[in-house]
C-alpha atoms as a PDB file:
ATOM      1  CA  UNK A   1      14.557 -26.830  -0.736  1.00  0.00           C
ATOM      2  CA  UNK A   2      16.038 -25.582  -4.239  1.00  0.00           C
ATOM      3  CA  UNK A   3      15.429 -22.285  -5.798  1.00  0.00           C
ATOM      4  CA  UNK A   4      16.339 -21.657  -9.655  1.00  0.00           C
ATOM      5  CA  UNK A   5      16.534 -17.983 -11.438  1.00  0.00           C
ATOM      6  CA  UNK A   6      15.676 -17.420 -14.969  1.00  0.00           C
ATOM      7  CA  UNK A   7      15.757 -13.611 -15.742  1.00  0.00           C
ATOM      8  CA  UNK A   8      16.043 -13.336 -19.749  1.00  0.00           C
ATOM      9  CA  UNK A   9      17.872 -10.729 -20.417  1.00  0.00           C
ATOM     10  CA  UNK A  10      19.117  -9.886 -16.530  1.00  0.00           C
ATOM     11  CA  UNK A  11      22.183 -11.041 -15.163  1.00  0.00           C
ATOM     12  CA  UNK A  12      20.659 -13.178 -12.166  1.00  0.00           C
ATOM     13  CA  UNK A  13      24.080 -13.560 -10.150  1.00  0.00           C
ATOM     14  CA  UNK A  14      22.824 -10.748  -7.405  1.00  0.00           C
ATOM     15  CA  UNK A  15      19.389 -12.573  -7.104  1.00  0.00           C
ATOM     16  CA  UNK A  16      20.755 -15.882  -6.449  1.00  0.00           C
ATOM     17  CA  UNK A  17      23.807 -15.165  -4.309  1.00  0.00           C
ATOM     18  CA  UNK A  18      19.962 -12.337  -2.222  1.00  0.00           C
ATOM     19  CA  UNK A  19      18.195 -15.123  -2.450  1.00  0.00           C
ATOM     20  CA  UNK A  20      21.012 -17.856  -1.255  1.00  0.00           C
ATOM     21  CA  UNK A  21      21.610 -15.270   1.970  1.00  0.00           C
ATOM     22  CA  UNK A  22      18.089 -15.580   2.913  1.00  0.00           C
ATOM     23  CA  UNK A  23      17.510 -19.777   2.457  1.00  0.00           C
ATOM     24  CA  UNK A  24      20.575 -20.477   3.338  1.00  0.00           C
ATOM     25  CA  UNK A  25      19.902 -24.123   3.831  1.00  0.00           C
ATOM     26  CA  UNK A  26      18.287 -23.916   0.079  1.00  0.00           C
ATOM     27  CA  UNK A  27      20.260 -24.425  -3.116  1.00  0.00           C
ATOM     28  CA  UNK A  28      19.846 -21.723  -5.073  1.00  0.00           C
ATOM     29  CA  UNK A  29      21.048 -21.697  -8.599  1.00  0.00           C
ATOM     30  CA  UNK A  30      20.873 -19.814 -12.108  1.00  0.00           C
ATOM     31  CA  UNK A  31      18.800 -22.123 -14.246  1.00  0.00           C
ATOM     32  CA  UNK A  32      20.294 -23.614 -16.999  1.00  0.00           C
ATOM     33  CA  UNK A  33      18.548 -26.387 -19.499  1.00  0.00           C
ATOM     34  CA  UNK A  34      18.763 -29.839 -18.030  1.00  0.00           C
ATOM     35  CA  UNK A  35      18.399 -28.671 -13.976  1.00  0.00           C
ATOM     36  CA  UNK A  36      17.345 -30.818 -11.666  1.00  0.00           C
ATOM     37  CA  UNK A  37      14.000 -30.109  -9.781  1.00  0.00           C
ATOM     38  CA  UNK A  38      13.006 -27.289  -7.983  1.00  0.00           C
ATOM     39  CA  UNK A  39      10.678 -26.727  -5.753  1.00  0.00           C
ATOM     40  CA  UNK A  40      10.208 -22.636  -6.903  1.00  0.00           C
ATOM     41  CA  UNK A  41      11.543 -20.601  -9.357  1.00  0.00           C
ATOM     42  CA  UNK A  42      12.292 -16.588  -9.470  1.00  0.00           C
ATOM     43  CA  UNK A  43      11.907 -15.242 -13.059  1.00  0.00           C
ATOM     44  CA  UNK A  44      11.329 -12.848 -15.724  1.00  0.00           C
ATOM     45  CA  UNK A  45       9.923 -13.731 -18.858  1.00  0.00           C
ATOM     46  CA  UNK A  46      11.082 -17.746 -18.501  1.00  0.00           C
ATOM     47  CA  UNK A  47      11.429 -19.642 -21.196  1.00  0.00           C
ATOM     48  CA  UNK A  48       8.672 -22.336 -22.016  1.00  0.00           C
ATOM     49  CA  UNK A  49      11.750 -25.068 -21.789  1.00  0.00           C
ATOM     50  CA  UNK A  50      12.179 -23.946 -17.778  1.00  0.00           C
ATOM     51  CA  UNK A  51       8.597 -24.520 -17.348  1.00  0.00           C
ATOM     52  CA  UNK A  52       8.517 -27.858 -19.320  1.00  0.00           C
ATOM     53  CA  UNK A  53      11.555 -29.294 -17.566  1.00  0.00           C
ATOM     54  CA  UNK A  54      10.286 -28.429 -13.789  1.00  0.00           C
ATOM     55  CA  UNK A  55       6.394 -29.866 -13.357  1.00  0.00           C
ATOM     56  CA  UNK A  56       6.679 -29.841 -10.213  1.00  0.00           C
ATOM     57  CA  UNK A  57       7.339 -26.275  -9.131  1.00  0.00           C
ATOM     58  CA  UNK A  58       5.180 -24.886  -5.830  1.00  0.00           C
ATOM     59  CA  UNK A  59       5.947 -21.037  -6.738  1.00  0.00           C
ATOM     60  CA  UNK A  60       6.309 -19.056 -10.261  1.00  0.00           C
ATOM     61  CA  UNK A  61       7.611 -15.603  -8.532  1.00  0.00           C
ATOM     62  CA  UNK A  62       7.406 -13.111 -11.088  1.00  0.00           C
ATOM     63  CA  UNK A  63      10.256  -9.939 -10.522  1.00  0.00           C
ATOM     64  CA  UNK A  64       7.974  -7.643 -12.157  1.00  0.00           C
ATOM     65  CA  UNK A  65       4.211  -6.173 -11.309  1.00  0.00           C
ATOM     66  CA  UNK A  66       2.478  -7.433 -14.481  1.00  0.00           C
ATOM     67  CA  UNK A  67       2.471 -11.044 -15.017  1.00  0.00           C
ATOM     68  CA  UNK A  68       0.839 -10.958 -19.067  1.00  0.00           C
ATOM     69  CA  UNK A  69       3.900 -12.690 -20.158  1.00  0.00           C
ATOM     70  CA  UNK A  70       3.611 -15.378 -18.058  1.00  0.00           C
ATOM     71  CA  UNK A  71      -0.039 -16.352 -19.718  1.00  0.00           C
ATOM     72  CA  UNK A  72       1.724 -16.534 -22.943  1.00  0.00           C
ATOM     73  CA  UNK A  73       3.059 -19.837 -21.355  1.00  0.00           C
ATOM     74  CA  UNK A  74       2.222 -23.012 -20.293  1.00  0.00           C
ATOM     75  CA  UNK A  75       2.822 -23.233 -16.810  1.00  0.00           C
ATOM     76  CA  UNK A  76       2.048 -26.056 -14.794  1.00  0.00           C
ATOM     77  CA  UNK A  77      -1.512 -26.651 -13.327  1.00  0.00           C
ATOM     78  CA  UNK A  78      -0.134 -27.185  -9.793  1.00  0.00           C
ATOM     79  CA  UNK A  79       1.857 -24.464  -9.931  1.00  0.00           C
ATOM     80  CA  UNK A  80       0.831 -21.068  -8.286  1.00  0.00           C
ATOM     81  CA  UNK A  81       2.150 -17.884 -10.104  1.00  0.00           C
ATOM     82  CA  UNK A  82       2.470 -15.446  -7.406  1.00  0.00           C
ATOM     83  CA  UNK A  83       3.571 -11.545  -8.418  1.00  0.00           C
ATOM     84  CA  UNK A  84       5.034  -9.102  -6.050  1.00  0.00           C
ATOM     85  CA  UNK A  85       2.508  -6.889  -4.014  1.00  0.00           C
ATOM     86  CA  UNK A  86       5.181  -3.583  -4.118  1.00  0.00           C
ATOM     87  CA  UNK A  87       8.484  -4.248  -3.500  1.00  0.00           C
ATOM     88  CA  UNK A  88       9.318  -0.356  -3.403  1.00  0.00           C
ATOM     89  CA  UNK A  89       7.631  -0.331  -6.835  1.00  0.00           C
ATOM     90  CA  UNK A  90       4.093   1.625  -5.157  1.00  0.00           C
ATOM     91  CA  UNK A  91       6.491   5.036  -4.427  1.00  0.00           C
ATOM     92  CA  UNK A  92       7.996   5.588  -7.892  1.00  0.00           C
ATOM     93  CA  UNK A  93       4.985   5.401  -9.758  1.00  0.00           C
ATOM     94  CA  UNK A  94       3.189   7.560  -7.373  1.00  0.00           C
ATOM     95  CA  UNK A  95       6.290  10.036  -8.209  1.00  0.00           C
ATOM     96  CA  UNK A  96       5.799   8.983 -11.581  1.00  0.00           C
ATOM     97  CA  UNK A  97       2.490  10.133 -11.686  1.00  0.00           C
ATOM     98  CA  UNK A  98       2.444  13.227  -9.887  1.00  0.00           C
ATOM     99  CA  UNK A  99       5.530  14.427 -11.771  1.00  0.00           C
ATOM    100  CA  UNK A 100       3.597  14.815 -14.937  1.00  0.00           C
ATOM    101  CA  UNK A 101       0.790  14.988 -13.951  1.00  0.00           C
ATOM    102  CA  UNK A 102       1.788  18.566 -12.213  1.00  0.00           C
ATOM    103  CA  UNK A 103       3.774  19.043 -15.260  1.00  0.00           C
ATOM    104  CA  UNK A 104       1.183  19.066 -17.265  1.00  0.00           C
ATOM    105  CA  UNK A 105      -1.138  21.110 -14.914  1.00  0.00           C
ATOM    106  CA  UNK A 106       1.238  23.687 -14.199  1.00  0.00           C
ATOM    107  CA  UNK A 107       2.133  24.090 -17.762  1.00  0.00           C
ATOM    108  CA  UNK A 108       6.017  23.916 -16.678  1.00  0.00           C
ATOM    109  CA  UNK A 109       6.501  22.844 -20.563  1.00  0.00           C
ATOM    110  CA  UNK A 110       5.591  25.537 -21.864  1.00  0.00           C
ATOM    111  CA  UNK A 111       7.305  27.722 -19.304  1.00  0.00           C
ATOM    112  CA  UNK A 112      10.234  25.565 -20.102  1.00  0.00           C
ATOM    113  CA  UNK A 113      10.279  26.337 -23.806  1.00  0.00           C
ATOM    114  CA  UNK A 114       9.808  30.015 -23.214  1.00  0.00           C
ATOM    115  CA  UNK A 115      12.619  29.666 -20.959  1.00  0.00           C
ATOM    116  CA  UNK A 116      14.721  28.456 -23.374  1.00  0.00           C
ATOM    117  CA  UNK A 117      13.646  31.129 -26.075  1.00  0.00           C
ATOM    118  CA  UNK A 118      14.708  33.926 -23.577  1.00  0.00           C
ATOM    119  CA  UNK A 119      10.914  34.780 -23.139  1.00  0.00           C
ATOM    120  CA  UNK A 120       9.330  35.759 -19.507  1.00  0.00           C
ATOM    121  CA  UNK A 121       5.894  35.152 -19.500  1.00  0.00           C
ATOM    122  CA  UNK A 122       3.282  34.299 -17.242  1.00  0.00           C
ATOM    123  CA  UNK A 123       0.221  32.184 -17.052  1.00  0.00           C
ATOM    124  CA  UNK A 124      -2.995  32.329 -15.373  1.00  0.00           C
ATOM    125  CA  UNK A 125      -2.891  29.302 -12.747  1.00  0.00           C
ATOM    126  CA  UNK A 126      -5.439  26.583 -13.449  1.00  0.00           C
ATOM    127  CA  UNK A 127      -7.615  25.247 -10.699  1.00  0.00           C
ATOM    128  CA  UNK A 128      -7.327  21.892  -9.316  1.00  0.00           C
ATOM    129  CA  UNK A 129     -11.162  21.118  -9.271  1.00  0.00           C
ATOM    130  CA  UNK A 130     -10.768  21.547 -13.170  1.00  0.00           C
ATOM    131  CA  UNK A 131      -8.692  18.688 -13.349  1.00  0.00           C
ATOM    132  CA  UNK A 132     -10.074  15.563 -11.980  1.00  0.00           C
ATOM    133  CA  UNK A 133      -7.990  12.429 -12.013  1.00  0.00           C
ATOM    134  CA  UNK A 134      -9.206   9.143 -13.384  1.00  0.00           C
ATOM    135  CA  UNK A 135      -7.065   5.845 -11.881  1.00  0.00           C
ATOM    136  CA  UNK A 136      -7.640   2.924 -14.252  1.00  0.00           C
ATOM    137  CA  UNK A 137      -6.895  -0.294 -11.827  1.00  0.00           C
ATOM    138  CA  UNK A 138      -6.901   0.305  -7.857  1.00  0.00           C
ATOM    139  CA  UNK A 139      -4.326  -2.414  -6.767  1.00  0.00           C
ATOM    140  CA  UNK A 140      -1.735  -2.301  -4.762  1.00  0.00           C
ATOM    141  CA  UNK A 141      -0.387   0.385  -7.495  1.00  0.00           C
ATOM    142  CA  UNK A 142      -3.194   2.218  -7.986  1.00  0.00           C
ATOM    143  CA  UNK A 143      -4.095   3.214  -4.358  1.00  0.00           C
ATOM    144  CA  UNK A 144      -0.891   4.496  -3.577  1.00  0.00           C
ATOM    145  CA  UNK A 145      -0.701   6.762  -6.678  1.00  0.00           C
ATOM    146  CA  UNK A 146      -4.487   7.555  -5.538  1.00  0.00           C
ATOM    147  CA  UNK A 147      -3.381   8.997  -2.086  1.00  0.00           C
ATOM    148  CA  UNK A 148      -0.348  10.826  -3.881  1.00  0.00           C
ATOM    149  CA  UNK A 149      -2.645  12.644  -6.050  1.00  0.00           C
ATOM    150  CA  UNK A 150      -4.987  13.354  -3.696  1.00  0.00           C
ATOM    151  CA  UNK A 151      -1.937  14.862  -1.644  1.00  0.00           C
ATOM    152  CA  UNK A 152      -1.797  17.414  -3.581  1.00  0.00           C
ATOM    153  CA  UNK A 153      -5.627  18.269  -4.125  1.00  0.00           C
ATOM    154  CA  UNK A 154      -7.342  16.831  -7.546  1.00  0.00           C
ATOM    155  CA  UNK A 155     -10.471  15.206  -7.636  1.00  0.00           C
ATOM    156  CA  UNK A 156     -10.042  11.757  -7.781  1.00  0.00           C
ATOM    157  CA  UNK A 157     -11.752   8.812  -9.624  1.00  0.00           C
ATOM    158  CA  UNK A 158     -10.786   5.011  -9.284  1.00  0.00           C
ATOM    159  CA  UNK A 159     -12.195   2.693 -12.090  1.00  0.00           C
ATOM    160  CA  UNK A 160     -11.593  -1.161 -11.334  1.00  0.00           C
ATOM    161  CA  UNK A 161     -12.975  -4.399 -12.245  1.00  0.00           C
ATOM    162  CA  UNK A 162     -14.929  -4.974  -8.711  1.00  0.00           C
ATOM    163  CA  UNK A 163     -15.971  -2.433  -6.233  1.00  0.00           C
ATOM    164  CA  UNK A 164     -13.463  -0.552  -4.085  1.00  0.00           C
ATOM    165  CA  UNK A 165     -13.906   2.101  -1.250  1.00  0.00           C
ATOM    166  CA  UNK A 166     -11.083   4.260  -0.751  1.00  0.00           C
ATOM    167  CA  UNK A 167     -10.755   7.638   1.008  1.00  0.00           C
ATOM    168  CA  UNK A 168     -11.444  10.321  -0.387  1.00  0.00           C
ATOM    169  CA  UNK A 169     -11.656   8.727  -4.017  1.00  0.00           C
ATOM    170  CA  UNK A 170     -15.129   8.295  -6.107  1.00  0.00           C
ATOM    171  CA  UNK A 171     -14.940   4.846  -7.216  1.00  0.00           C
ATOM    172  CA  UNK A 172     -17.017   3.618 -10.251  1.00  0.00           C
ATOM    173  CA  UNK A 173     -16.441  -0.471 -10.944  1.00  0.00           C
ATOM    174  CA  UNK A 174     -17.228  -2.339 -13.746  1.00  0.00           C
ATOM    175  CA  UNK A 175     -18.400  -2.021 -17.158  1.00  0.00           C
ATOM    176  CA  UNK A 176     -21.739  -0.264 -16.531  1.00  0.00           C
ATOM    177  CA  UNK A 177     -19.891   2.423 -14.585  1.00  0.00           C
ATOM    178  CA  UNK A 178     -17.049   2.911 -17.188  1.00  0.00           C
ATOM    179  CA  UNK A 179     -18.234   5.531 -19.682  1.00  0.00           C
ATOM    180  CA  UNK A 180     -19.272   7.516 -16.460  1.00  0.00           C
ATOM    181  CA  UNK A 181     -15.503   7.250 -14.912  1.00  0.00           C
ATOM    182  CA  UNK A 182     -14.291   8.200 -18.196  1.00  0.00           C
ATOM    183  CA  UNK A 183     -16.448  11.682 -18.312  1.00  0.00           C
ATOM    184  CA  UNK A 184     -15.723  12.598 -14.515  1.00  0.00           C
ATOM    185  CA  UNK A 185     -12.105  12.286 -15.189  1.00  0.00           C
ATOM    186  CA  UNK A 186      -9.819  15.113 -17.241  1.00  0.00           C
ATOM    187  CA  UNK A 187      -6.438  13.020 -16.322  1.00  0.00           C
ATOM    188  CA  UNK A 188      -6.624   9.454 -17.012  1.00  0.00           C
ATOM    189  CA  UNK A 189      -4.014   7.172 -15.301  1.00  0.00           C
ATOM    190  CA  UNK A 190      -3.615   3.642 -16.636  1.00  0.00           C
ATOM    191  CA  UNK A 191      -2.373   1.138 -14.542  1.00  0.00           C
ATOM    192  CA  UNK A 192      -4.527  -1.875 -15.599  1.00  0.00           C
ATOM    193  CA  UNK A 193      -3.291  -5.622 -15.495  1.00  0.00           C
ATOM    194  CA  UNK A 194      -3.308  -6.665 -19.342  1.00  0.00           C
ATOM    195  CA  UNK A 195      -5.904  -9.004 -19.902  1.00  0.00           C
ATOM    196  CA  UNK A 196      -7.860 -10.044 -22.950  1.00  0.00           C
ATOM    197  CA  UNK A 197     -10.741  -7.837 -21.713  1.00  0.00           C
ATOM    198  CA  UNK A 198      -8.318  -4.797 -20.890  1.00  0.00           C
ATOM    199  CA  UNK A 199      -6.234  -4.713 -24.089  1.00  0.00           C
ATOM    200  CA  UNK A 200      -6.514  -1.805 -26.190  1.00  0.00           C
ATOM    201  CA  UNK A 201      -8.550  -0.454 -23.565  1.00  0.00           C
ATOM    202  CA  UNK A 202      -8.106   3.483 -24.659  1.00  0.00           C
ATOM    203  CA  UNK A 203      -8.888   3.461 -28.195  1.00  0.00           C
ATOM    204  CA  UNK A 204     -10.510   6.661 -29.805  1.00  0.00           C
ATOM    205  CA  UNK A 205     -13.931   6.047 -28.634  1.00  0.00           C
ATOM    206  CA  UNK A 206     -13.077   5.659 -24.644  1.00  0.00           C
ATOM    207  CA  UNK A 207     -10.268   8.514 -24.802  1.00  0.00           C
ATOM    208  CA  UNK A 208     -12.739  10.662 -27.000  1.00  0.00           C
ATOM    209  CA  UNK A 209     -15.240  10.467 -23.330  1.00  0.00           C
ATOM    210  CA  UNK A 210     -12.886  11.787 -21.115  1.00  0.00           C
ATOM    211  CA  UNK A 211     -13.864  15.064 -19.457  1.00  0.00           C
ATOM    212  CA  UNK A 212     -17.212  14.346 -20.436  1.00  0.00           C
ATOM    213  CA  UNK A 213     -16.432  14.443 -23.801  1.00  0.00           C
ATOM    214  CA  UNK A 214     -14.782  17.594 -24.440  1.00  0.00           C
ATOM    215  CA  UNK A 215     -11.766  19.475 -25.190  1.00  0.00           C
ATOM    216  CA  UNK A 216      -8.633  18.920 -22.785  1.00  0.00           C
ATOM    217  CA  UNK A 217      -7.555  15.340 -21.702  1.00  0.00           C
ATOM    218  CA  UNK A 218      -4.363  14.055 -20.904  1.00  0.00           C
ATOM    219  CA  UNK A 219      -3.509  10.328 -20.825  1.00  0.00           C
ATOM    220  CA  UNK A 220      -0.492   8.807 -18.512  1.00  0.00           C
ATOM    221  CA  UNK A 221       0.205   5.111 -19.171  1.00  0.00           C
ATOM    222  CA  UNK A 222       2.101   3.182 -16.734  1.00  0.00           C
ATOM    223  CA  UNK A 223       0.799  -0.224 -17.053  1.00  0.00           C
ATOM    224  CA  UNK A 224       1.461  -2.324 -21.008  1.00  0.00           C
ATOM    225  CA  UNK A 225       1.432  -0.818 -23.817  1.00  0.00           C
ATOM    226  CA  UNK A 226      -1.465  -3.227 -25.150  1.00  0.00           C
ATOM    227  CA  UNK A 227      -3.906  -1.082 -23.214  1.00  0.00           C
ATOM    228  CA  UNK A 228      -3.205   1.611 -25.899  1.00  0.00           C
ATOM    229  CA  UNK A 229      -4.502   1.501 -29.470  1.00  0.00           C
ATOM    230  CA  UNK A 230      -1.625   3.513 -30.636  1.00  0.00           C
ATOM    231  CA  UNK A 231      -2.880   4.052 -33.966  1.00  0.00           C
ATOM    232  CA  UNK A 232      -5.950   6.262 -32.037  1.00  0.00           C
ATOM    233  CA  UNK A 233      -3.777   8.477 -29.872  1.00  0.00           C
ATOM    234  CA  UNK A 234      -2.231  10.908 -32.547  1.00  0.00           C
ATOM    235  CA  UNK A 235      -5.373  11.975 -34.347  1.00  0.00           C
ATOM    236  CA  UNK A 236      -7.145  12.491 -31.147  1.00  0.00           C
ATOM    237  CA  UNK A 237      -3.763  14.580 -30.526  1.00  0.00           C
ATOM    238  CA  UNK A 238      -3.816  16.721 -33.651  1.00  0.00           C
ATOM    239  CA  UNK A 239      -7.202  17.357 -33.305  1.00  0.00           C
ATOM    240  CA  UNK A 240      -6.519  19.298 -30.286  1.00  0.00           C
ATOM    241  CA  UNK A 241      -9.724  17.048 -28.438  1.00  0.00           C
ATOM    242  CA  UNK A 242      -6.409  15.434 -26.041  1.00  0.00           C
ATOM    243  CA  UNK A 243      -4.401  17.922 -24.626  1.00  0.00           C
ATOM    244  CA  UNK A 244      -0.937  15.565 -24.421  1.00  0.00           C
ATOM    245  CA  UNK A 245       0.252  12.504 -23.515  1.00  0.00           C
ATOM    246  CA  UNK A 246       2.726  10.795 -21.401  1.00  0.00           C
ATOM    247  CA  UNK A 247       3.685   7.323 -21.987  1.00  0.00           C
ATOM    248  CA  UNK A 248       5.815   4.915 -20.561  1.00  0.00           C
ATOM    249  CA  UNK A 249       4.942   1.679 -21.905  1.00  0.00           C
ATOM    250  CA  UNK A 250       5.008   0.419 -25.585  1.00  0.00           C
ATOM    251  CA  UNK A 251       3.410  -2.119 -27.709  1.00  0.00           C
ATOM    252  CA  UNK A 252       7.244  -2.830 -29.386  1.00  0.00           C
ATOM    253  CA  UNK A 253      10.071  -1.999 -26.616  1.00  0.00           C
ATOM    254  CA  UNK A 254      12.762  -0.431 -27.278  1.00  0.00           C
ATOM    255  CA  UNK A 255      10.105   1.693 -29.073  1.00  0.00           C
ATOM    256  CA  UNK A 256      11.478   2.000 -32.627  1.00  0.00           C
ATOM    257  CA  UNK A 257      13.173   5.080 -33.711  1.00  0.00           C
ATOM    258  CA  UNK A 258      11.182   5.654 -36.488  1.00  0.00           C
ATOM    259  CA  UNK A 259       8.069   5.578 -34.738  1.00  0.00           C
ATOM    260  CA  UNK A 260       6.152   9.039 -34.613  1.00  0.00           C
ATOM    261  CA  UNK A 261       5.585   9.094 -30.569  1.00  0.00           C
ATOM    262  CA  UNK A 262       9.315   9.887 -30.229  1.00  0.00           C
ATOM    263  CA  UNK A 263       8.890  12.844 -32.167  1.00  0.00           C
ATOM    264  CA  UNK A 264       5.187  14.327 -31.526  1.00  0.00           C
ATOM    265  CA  UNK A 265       5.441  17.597 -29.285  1.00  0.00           C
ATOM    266  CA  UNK A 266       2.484  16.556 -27.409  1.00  0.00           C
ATOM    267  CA  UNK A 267       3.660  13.323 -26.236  1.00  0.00           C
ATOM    268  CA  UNK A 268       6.405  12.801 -23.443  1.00  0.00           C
ATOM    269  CA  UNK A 269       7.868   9.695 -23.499  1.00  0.00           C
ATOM    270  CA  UNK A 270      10.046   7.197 -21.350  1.00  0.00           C
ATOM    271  CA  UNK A 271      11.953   4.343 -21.300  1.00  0.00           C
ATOM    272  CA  UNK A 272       9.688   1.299 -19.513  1.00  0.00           C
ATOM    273  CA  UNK A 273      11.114   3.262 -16.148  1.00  0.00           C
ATOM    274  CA  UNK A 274       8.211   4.386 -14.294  1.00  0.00           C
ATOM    275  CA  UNK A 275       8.751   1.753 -11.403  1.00  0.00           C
ATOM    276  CA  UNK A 276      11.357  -0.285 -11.514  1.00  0.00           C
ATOM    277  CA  UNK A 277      11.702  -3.487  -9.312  1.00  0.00           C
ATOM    278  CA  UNK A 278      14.107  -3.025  -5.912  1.00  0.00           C
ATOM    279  CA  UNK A 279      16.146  -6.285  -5.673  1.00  0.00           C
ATOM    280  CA  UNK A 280      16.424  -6.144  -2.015  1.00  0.00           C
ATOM    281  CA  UNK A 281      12.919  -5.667  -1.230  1.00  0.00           C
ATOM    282  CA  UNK A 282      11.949  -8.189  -3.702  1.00  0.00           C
ATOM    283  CA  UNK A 283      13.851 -11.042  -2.285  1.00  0.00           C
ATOM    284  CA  UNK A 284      12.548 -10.295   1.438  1.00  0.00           C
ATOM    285  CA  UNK A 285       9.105 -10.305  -0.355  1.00  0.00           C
ATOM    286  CA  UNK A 286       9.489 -13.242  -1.765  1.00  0.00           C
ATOM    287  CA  UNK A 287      11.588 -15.209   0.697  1.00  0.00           C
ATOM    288  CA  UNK A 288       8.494 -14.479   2.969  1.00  0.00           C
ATOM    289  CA  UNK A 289       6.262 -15.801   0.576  1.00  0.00           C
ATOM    290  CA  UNK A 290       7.713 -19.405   0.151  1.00  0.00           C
ATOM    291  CA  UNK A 291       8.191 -19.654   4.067  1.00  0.00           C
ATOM    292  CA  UNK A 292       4.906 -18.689   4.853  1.00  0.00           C
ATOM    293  CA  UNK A 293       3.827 -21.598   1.822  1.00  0.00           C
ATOM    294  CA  UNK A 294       5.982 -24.108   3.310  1.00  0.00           C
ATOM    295  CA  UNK A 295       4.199 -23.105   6.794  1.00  0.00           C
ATOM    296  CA  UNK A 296       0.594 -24.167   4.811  1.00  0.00           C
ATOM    297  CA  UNK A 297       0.105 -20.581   4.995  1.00  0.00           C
ATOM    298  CA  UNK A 298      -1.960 -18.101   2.865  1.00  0.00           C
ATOM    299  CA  UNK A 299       0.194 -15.678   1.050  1.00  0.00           C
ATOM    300  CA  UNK A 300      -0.633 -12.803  -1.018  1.00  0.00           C
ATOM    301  CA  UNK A 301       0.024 -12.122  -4.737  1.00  0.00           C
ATOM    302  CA  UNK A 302      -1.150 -15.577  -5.840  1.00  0.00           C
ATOM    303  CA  UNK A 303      -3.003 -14.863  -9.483  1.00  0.00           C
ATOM    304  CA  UNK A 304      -6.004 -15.868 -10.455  1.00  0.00           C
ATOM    305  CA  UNK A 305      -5.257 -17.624 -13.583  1.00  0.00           C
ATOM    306  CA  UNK A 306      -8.787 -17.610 -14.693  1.00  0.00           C
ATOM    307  CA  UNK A 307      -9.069 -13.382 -14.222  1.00  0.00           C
ATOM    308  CA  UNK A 308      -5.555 -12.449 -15.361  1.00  0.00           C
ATOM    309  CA  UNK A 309      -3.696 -11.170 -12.250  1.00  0.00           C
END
C-alpha cells in the first residue's frame, strides 16, 4: 500500500511519520510533483496537479470537516472523497458555541465593559425560554452542539436538508419548513456544508425572520463564510433588528484589516479556530477507514458528490 500527504500550507512531516506508525508495512510519503502511484492520499486543499498525476487513488481523506474545496477540483471518478466524522472536532465547537452563546445571553459584554469603566451595575437576568436556539445542519457537528445547548436549558431547533429526530430538539427539514425554523429560533447557529444551494444562505431576508421577525437575533457562524452575505449583516446590525454577531469564518481569510467586521462593536470575531482538527485522532480515524476499505467494508464519511458532503 502507499499513502501520500499534500497539506498546502501545513508542514505534513507529523502526519506522515502518524500515519507511517499506523501502516507500517505502507509507504507513506509527502507528495511531491512526479510521485509514483498511490493507492490514497491525506490532504488539505491539494493541488489539481496531485489529483491529475494519481488516477488511480481509492481514498481522498480530507483533514478538515468541510470538503467545498475539494469540489473546486477535478478529482477522479473512481475516487471516493471521504471527510472525517469528528476527530475531537464535535467538543470544541460545542464549547464554541455555548461560550458565546452564554456570552451573549448573560450579557457578560456588557458587564465586561462596565467592568473596565469602574462601574458596578446589575442586570435583570433573561430567561432561557426567551432565547430559542436555531442549529443550521444536524451532522455529526450539529448534534453534539445540539445536546450542549440543550445542557444548559434553551429551546432548541435543528434545520437540515432531510428529516432528523433528535432528543429533545424540534426539527424542521427542508425548504418548506425553513422560514418556520427561522421564526422559532432567536440564536441561529450555522454549521451548514457549503453547497451551491447553501451559499449565502443568511442574507437580509432569512436573518430579517429570525425570532419571528422581530427585534433581537444573534447569528454564530461556524461553518464557511459563503453561507454569509456579508454585505447584509451590518445594516441589519445598525438597525438594531440583530442584536450581535459572532463569526468565525470569512469569505477572504486572513480577513483583511481594513474590513469593517474587525471593528463593529456588535460583532465578535475569530480566527477560523472554532474546531480545529486533532492530528492524533485524525490518523486513527482515518487509518480505520482505509483498513476497513481494503476489508470491502462500508466506511463512513464517504461524500456524496452529487449533494455536496
Amino acid at each position: 500500500m502507499r499513502i501520500i500527504v499534500s497539506l498546502t500550507d501545513l508542514r505534513p512531516d507529523a502526519w506522515v511519520s502518524g500515519l507511517q506508525a499506523a501502516f507500517p508495512e505502507a509507504e507513506v510519503e509527502p507528495w511531491q510533483p512526479g510521485a509514483a502511484p498511490a493507492d490514497h492520499a491525506v490532504v488539505w486543499a491539494p493541488p489539481q496537479q496531485m489529483l491529475d498525476e494519481q488516477p488511480k487513488l481509492q481514498g481522498l481523506f480530507n483533514i478538515g470537516a468541510g470538503v467545498d474545496a475539494l469540489f473546486k477540483l477535478k478529482v477522479p471518478a473512481q475516487t471516493r472523497i471521504v471527510r472525517l466524522d469528528d476527530a475531537g472536532m464535535a467538543v470544541q465547537m460545542a464549547e464554541y458555541v455555548c461560550h458565546y452563546l452564554i456570552r451573549h445571553f448573560r450579557e457578560f459584554d456588557a458587564y465586561e465593559a462596565e467592568s473596565r469603566a469602574g462601574r458596578w451595575s446589575f442586570r435583570k437576568p433573561r430567561e432561557r425560554e426567551d432565547f430559542p436556539v436555531g442549529i443550521m445542519g444536524l451532522g455529526v457537528l450539529g448534534e453534539r452542539v445540539a445536546k450542549a445547548v440543550r445542557h444548559f436549558e434553551f429551546p432548541v431547533n435543528g434545520w437540515s436538508r432531510s428529516v432528523k429526530d433528535l432528543p429533545d430538539v424540534r426539527c424542521f427539514a427542508g425548504g418548506k419548513e425553513f422560514d418556520a425554523f427561522l421564526g422559532a429560533s432567536r440564536v441561529l447557529v450555522n454549521l451548514l456544508p457549503l453547497t451551491p444551494d447553501t451559499r449565502g444562505i443568511m442574507n437580509r431576508e432569512t436573518l430579517s425572520k429570525l425570532h419571528g421577525g422581530k427585534p433581537g437575533g444573534y447569528v454564530i457562524n461556524v461553518a464557511r463564510g459563503a453561507h454569509l452575505v456579508e454585505a447584509d449583516l451590518i445594516p441589519l446590525l445598525d438597525s438594531d433588528h440583530l442584536a450581535g454577531a459572532t463569526l468565525d469564518v470569512f469569505e477572504v481569510e486572513p480577513l483583511p484589516a481594513e474590513h469593517p467586521f474587525w471593528r463593529h462593536p456588535k460583532i465578535n470575531v475569530t480566527p477560523h479556530g472554532s474546531a480545529r482538527t486533532m492530528r492524533e485522532a485524525s490518523i486513527a480515524q482515518i487509518a480505520g477507514k482505509i483498513r476497513a476499505m481494503a476489508r470491502g467494508e462500508p466506511i463512513a464519511g464517504v461524500v456524496d458528490t452529487k449533494r455536496g458532503y
